[in-house]
PDB file of N, CA and C in Angstrom:
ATOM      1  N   UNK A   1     -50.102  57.498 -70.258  1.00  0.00           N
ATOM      2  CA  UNK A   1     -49.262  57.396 -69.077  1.00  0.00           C
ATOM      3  C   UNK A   1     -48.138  58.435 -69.094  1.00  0.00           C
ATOM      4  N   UNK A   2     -48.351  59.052 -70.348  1.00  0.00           N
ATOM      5  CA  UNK A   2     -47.292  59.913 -70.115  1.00  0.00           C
ATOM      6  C   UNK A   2     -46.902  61.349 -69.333  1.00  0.00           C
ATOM      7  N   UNK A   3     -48.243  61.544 -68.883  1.00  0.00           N
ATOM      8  CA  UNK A   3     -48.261  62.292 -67.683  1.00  0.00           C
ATOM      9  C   UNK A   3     -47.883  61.955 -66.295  1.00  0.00           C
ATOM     10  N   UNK A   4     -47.710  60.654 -66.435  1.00  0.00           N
ATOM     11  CA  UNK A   4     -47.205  60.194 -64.824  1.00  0.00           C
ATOM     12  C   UNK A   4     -45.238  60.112 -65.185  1.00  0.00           C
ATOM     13  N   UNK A   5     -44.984  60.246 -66.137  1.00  0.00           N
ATOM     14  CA  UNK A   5     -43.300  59.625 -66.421  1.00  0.00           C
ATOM     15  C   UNK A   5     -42.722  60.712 -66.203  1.00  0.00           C
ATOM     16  N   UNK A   6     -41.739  60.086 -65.623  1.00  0.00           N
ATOM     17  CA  UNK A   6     -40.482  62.188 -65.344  1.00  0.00           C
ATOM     18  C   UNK A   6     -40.007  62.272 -66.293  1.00  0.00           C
ATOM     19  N   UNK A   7     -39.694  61.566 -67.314  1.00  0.00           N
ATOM     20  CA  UNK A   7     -39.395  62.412 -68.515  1.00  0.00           C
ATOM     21  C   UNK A   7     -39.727  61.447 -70.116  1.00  0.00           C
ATOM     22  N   UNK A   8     -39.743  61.790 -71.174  1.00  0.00           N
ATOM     23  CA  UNK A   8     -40.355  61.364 -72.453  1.00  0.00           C
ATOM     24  C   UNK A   8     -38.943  61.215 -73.650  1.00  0.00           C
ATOM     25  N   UNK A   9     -38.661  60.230 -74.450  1.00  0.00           N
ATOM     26  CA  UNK A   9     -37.226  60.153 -74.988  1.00  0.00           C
ATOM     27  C   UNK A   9     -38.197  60.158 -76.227  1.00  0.00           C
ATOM     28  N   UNK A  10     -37.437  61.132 -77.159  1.00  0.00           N
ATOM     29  CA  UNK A  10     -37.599  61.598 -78.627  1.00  0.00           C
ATOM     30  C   UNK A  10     -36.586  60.757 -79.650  1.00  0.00           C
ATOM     31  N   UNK A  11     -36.974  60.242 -80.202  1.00  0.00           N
ATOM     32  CA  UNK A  11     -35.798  59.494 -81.881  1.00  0.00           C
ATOM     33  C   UNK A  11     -36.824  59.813 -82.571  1.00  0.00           C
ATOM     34  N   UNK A  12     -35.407  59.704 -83.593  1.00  0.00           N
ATOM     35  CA  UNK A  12     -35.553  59.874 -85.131  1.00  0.00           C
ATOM     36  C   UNK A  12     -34.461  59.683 -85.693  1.00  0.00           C
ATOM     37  N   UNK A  13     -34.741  59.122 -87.015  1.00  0.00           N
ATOM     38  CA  UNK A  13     -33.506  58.586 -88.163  1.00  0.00           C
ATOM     39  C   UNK A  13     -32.868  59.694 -89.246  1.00  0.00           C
ATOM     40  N   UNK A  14     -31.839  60.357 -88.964  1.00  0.00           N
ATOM     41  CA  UNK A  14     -31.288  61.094 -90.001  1.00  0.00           C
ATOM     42  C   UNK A  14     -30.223  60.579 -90.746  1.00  0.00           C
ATOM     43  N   UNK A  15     -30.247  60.162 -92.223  1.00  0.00           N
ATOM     44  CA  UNK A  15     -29.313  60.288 -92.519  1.00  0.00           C
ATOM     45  C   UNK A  15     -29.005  58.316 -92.513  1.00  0.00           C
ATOM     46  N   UNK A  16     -29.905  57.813 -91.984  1.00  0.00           N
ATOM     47  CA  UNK A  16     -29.705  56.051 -91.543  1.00  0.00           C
ATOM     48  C   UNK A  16     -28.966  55.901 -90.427  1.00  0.00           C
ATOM     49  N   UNK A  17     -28.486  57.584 -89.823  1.00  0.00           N
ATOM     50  CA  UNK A  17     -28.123  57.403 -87.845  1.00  0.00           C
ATOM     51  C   UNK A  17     -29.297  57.482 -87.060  1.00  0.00           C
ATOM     52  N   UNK A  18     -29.432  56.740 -85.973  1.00  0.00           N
ATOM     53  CA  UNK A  18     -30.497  56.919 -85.290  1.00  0.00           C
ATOM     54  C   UNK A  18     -30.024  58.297 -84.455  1.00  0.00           C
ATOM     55  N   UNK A  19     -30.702  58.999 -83.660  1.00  0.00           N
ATOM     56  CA  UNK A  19     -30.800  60.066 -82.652  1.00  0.00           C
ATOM     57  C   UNK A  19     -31.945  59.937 -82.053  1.00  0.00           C
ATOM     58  N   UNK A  20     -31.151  60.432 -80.435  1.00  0.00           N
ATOM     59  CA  UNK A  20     -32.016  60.575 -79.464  1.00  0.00           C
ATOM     60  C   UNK A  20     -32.329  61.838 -78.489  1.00  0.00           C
ATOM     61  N   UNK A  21     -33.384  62.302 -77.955  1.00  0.00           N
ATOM     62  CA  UNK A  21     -33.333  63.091 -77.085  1.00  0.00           C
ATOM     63  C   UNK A  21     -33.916  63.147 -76.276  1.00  0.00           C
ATOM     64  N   UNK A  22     -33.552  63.391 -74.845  1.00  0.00           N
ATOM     65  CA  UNK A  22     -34.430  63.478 -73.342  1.00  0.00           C
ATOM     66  C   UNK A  22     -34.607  64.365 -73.083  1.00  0.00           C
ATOM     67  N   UNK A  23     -36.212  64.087 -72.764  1.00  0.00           N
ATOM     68  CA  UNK A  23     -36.972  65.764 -72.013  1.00  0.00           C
ATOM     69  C   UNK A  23     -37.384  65.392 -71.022  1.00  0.00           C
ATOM     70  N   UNK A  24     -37.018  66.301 -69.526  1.00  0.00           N
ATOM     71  CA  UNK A  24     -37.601  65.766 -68.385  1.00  0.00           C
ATOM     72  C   UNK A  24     -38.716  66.264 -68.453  1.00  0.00           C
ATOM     73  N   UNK A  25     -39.496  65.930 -67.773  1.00  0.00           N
ATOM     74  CA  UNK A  25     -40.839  66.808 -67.600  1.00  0.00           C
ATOM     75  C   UNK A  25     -41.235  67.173 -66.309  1.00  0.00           C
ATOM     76  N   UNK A  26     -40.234  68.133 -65.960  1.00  0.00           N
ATOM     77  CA  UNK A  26     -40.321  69.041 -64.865  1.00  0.00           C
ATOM     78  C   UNK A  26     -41.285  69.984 -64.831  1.00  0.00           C
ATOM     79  N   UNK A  27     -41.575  70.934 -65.499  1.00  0.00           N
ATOM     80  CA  UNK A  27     -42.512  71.740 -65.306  1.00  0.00           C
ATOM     81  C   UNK A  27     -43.453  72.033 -66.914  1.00  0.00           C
ATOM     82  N   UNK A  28     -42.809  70.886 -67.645  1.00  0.00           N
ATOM     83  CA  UNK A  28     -43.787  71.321 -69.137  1.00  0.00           C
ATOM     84  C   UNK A  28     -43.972  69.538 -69.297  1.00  0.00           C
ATOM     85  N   UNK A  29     -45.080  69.207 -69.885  1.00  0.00           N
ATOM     86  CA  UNK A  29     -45.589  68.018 -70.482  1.00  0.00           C
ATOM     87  C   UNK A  29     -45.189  68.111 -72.067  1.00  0.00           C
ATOM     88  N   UNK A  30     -44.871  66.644 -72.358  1.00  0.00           N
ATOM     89  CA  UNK A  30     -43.810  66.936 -73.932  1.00  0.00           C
ATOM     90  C   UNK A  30     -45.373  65.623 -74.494  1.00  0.00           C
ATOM     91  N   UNK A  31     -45.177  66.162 -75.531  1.00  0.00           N
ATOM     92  CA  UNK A  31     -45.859  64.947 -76.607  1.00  0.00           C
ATOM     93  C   UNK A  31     -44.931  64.823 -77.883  1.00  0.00           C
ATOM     94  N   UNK A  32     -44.663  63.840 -78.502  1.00  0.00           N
ATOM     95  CA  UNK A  32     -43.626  63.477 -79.475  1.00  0.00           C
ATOM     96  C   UNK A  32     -44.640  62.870 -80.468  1.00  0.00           C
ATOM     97  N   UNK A  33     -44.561  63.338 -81.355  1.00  0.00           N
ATOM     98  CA  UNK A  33     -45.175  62.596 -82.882  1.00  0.00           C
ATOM     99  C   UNK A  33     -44.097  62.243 -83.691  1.00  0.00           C
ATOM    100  N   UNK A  34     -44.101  60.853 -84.025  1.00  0.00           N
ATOM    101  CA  UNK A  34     -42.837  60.347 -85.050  1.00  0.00           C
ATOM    102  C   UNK A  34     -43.616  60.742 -86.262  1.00  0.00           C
ATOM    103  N   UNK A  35     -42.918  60.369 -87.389  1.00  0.00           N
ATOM    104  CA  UNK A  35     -42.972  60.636 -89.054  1.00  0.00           C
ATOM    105  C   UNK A  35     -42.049  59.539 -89.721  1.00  0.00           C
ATOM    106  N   UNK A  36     -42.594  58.837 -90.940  1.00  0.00           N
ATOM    107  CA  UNK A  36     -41.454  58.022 -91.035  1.00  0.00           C
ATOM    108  C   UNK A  36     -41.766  58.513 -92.610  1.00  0.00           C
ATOM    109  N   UNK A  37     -40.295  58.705 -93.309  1.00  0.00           N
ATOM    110  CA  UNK A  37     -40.297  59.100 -95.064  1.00  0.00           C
ATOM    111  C   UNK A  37     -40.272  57.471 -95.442  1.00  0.00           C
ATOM    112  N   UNK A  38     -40.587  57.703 -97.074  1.00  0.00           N
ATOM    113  CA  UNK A  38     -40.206  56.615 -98.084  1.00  0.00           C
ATOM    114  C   UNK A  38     -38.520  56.266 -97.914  1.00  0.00           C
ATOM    115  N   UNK A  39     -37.758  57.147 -97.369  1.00  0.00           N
ATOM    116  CA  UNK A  39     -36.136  56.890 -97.755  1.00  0.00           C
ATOM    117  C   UNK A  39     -35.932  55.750 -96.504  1.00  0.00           C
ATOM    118  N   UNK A  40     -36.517  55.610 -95.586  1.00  0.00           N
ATOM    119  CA  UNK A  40     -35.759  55.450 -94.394  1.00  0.00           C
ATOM    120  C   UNK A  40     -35.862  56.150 -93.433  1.00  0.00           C
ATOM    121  N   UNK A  41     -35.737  57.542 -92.991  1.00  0.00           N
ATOM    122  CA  UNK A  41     -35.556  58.780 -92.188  1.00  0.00           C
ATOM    123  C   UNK A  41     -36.843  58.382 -92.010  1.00  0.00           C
ATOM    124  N   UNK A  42     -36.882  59.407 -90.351  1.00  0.00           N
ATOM    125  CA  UNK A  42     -37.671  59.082 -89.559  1.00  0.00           C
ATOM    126  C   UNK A  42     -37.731  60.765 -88.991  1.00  0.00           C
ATOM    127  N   UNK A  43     -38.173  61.418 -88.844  1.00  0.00           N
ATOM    128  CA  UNK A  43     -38.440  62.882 -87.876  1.00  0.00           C
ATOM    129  C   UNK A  43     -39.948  62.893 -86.640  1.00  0.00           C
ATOM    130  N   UNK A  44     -39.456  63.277 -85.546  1.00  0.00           N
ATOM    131  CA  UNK A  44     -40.399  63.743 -84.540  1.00  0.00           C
ATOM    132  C   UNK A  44     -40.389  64.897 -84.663  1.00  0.00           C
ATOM    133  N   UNK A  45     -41.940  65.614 -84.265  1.00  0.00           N
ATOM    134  CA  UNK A  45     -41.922  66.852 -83.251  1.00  0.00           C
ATOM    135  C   UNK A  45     -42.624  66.979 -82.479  1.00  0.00           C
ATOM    136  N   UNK A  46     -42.077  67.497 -81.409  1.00  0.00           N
ATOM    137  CA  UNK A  46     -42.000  67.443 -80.059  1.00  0.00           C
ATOM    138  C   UNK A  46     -42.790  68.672 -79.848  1.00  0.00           C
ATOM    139  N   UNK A  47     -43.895  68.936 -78.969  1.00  0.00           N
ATOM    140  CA  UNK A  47     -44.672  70.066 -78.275  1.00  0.00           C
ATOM    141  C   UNK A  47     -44.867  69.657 -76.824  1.00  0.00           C
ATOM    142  N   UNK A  48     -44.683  70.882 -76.379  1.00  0.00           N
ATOM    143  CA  UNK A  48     -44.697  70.832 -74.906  1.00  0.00           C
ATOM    144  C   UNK A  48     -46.122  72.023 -74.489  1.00  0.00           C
ATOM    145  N   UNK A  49     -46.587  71.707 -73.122  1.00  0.00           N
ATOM    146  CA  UNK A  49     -47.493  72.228 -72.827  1.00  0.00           C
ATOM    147  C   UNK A  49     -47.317  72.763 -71.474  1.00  0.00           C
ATOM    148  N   UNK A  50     -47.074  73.795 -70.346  1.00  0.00           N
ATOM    149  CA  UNK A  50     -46.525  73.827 -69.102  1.00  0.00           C
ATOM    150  C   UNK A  50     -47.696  72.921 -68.243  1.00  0.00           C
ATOM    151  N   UNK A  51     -47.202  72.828 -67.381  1.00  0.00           N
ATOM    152  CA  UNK A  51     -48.004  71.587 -66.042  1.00  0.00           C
ATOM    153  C   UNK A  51     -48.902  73.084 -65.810  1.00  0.00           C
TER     154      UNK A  51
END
């Protein structure tokens, strides 16, 4: 469904802070892959593809 949503929200745990980030998806399609470590921490990455 994530081709129909105007935009896609990215987290991840640095540090035992959460963070967030918004990507609209105006003219590029985002895909987010989480990662989670043994510590706790958590990392996405994010690829985009244009419409």
């Amino acid at each position: 469904m994530s081709e129909q949503a105007h935009a896609i929200e990215a987290s991840w745990i640095e540090k035992g802070k959460r963070k967030t980030k918004l990507y609209p998806q105006d003219s590029y399609y985002y895909l987010v892959l989480r990662f989670f470590c043994k510590d706790g921490d958590e990392f996405a990455v994010v690829m985009k593809k244009r419409k």
